[in-house]
Protein backbone atom coordinates (compact mmCIF):
# COMPACT_ATOMS: atom_id res chain seq x y z
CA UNK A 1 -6.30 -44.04 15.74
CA UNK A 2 -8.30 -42.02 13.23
CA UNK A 3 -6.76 -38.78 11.89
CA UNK A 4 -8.51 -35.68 12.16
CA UNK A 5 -9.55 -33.55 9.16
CA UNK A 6 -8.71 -29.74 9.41
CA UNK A 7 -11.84 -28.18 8.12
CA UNK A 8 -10.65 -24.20 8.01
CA UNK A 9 -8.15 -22.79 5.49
CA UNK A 10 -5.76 -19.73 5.53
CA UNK A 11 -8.26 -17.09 4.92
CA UNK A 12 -10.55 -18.77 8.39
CA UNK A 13 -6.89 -18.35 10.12
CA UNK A 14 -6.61 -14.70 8.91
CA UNK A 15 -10.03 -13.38 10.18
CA UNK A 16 -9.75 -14.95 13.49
CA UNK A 17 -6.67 -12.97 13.73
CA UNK A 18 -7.91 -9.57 12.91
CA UNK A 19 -11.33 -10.52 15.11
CA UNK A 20 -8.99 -10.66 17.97
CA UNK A 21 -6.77 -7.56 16.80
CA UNK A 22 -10.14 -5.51 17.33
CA UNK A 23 -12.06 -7.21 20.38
CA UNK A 24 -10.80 -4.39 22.36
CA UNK A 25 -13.19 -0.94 22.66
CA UNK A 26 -9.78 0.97 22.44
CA UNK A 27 -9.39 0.22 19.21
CA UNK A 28 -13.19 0.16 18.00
CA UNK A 29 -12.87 3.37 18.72
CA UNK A 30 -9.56 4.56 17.55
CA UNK A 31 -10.54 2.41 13.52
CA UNK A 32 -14.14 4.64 13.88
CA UNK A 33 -12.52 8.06 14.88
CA UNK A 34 -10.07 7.81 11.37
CA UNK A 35 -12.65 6.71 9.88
CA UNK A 36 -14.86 9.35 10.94
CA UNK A 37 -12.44 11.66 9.65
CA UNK A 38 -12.67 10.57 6.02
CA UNK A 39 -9.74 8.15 6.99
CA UNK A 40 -7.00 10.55 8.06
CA UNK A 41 -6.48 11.44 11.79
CA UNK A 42 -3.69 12.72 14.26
CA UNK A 43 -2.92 11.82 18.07
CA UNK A 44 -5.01 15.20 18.58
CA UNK A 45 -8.37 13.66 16.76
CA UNK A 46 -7.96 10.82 19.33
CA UNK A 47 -8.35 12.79 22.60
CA UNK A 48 -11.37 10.93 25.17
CA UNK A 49 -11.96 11.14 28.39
CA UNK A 50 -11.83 7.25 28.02
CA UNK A 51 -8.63 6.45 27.25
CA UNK A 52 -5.41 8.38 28.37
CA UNK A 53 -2.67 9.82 25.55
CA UNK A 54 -0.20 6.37 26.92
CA UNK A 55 -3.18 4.16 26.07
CA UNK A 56 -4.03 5.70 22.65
CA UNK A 57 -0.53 5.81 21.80
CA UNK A 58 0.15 2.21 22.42
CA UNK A 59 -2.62 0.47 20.40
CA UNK A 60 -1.94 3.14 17.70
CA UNK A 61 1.33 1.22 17.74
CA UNK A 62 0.03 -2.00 18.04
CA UNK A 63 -2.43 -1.55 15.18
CA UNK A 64 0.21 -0.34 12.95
CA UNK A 65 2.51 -3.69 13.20
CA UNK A 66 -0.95 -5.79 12.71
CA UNK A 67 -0.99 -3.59 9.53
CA UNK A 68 -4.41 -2.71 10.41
CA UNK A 69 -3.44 1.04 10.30
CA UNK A 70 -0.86 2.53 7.58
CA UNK A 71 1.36 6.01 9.02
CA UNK A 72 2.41 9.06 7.05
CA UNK A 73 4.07 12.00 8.56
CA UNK A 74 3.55 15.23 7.10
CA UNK A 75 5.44 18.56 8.79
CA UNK A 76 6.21 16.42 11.59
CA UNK A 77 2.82 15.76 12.44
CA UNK A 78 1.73 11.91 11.89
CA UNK A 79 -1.27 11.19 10.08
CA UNK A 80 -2.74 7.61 10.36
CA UNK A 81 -4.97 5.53 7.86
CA UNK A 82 -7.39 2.42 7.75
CA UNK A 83 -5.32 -0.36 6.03
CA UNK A 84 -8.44 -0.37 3.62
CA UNK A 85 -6.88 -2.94 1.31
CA UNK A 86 -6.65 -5.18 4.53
CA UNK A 87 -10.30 -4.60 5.88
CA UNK A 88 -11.42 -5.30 2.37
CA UNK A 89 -9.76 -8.46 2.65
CA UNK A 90 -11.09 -9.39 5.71
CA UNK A 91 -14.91 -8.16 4.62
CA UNK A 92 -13.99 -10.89 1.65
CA UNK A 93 -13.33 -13.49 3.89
CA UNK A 94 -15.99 -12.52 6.18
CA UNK A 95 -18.84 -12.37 3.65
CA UNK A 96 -16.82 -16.19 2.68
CA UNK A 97 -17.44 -17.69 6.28
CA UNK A 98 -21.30 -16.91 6.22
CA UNK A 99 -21.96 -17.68 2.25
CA UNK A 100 -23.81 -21.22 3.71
CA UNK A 101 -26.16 -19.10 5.45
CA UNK A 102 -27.55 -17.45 1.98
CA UNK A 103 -27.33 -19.62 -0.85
CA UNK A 104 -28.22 -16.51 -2.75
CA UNK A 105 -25.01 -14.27 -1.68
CA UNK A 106 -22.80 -13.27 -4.11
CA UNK A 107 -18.93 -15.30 -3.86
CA UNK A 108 -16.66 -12.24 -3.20
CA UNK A 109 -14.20 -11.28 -5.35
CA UNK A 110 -10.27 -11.93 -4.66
CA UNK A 111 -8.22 -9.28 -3.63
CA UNK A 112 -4.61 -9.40 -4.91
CA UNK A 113 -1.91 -6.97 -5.64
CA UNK A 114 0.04 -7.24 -9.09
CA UNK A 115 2.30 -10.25 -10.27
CA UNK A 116 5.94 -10.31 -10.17
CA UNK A 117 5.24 -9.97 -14.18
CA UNK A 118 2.61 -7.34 -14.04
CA UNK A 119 4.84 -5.30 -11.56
CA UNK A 120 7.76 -5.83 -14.55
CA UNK A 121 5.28 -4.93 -17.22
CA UNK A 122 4.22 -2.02 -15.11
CA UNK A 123 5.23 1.50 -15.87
CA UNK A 124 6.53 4.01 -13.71
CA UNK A 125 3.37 6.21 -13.45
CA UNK A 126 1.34 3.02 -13.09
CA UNK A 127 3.36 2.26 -9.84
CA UNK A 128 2.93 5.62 -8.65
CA UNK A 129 -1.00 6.10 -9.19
CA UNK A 130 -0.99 2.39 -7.66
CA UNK A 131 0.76 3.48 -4.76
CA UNK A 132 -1.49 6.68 -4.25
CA UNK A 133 -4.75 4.91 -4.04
CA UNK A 134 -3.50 2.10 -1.89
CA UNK A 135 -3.44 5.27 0.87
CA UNK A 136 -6.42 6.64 -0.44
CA UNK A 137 -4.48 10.10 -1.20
CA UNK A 138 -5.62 12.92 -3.72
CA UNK A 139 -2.64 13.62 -6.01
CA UNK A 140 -2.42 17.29 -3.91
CA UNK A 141 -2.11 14.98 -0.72
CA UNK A 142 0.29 12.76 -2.31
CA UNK A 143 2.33 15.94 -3.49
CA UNK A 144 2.28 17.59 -0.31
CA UNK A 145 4.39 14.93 1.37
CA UNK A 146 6.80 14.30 -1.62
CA UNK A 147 7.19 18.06 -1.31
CA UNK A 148 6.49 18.51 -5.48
CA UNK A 149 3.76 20.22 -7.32
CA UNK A 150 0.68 18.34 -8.40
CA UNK A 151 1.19 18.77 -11.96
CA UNK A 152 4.12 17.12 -12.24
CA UNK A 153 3.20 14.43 -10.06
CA UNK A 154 -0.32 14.20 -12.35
CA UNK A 155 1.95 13.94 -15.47
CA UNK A 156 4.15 11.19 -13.99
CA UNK A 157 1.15 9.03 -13.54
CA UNK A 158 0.38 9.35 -17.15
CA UNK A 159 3.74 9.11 -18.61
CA UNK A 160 3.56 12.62 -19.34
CA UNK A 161 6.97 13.43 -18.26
CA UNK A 162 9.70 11.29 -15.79
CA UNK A 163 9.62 11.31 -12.30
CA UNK A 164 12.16 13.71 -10.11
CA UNK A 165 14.97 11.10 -9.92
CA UNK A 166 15.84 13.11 -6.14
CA UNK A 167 12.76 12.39 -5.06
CA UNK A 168 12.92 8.28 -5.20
CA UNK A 169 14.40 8.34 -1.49
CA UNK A 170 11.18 10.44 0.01
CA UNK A 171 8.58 8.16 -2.17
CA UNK A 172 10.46 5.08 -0.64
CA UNK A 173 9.95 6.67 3.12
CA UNK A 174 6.60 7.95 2.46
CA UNK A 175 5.34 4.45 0.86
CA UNK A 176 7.51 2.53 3.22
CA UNK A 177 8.41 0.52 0.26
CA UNK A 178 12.27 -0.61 -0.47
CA UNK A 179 14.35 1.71 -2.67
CA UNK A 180 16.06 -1.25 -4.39
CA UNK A 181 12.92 -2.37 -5.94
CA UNK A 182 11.69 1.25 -6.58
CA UNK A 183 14.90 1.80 -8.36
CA UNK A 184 14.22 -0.99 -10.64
CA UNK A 185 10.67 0.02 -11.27
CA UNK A 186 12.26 3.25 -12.15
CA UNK A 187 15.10 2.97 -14.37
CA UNK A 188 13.71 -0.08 -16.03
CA UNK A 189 10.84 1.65 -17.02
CA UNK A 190 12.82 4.65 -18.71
CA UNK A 191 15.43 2.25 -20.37
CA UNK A 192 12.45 0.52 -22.16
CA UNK A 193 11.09 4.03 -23.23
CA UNK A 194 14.68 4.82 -24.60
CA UNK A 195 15.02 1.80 -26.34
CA UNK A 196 11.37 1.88 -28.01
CA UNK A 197 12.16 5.80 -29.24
CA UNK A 198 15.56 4.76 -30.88
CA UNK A 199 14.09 1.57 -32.43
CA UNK A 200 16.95 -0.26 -31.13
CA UNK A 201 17.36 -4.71 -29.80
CA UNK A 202 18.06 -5.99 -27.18
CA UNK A 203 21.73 -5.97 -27.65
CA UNK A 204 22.12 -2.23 -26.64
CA UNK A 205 21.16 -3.78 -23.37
CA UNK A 206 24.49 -5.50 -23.31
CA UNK A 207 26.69 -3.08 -24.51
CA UNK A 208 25.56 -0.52 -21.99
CA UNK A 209 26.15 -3.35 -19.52
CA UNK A 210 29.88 -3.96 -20.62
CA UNK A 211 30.31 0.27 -20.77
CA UNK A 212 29.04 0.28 -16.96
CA UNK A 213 31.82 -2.80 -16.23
CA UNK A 214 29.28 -5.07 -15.69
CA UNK A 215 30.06 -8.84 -17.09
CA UNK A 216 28.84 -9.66 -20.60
């Protein structure tokens, strides 16, 4: 018997998915609603004679763990998001699929977020402005839910003074991001200032390794 060919890839695979994550009006209208409110909107913004509160509620749900909708919550009121990286994406691999059909259409660029060794190389304020725009937040928005002033949140994106170690915990809840690897971001990031502004090797590396009873 002859073998059969596949003739899609992963990114054919991926838009089929999110074409069937929206073919329901529901959510058509819950993506145009946030979207018609410059991309933030509460349970409140959502209210149709069409749809009941349960309804609403459950494909906000739904559309969250399809990562088609990003959640912050502000004053204990909820605020959802576009995934706008993610449509993006999909746009990419939509304008992909029907390329044959214009010989004249641009090839899309390719989305990706940073290397393992550009996220190393990265500094602290990099992460954070990084972080920011991947909600689409103003620095007063992202601020307001770290519960700091926007000046000192403006000068930690430029390296103009060190993030509020006490406030690594509510940046890993409000990014949804893991405080391990924040942590490392972090500290890694002011060690290498340190160790640039006294000139020193790397062998203060492991002597302050040894001091904290780590191995040698």
């Amino acid at each position: 018997m002859g073998s059969f060919k596949r003739n899609y890839d992963e990114g054919d695979i991926a838009l089929s998915a999110f074409a069937l994550a929206l073919a329901l009006p529901v959510r058509i209208f819950i993506i145009r609603t946030i979207i018609n409110r410059e991309n933030s909107a509460v349970k409140d913004d959502f209210a149709n004679p069409l749809f009941n509160a349960e309804t609403i509620a459950k494909h906000l749900q739904q559309l969250k763990a399809l990562k088609i909708l990003t959640s912050l919550a502000v004053s204990k009121t909820v605020r959802y998001s576009v995934n706008t990286v993610y449509f993006k994406a999909m746009s990419q691999n939509f304008n992909s699929f029907m390329q044959p059909l214009d010989d004249s259409h641009a090839k899309p660029d390719t989305i990706t977020g940073p290397t393992k060794t550009e996220e190393h190389t990265m500094s602290f304020g990099d992460y954070l402005k990084m972080q920011r725009q991947s909600y689409q937040l103003t620095q007063a928005e992202m601020a307001e839910r770290l519960d700091m002033d926007r000046s000192v949140l403006s000068k930690a994106e430029t390296g103009r003074t060190v993030f509020p170690e006490d406030k690594l915990l509510v940046l890993s809840q409000k990014i949804h991001e893991d405080i391990g690897s924040i942590k490392k971001i972090y500290y890694s990031d002011h060690l290498a200032k340190l160790i640039r502004k006294g000139n020193l090797d790397e062998s203060i590396l492991q002597i302050a390794r040894i001091k904290s009873g780590g191995s040698k």
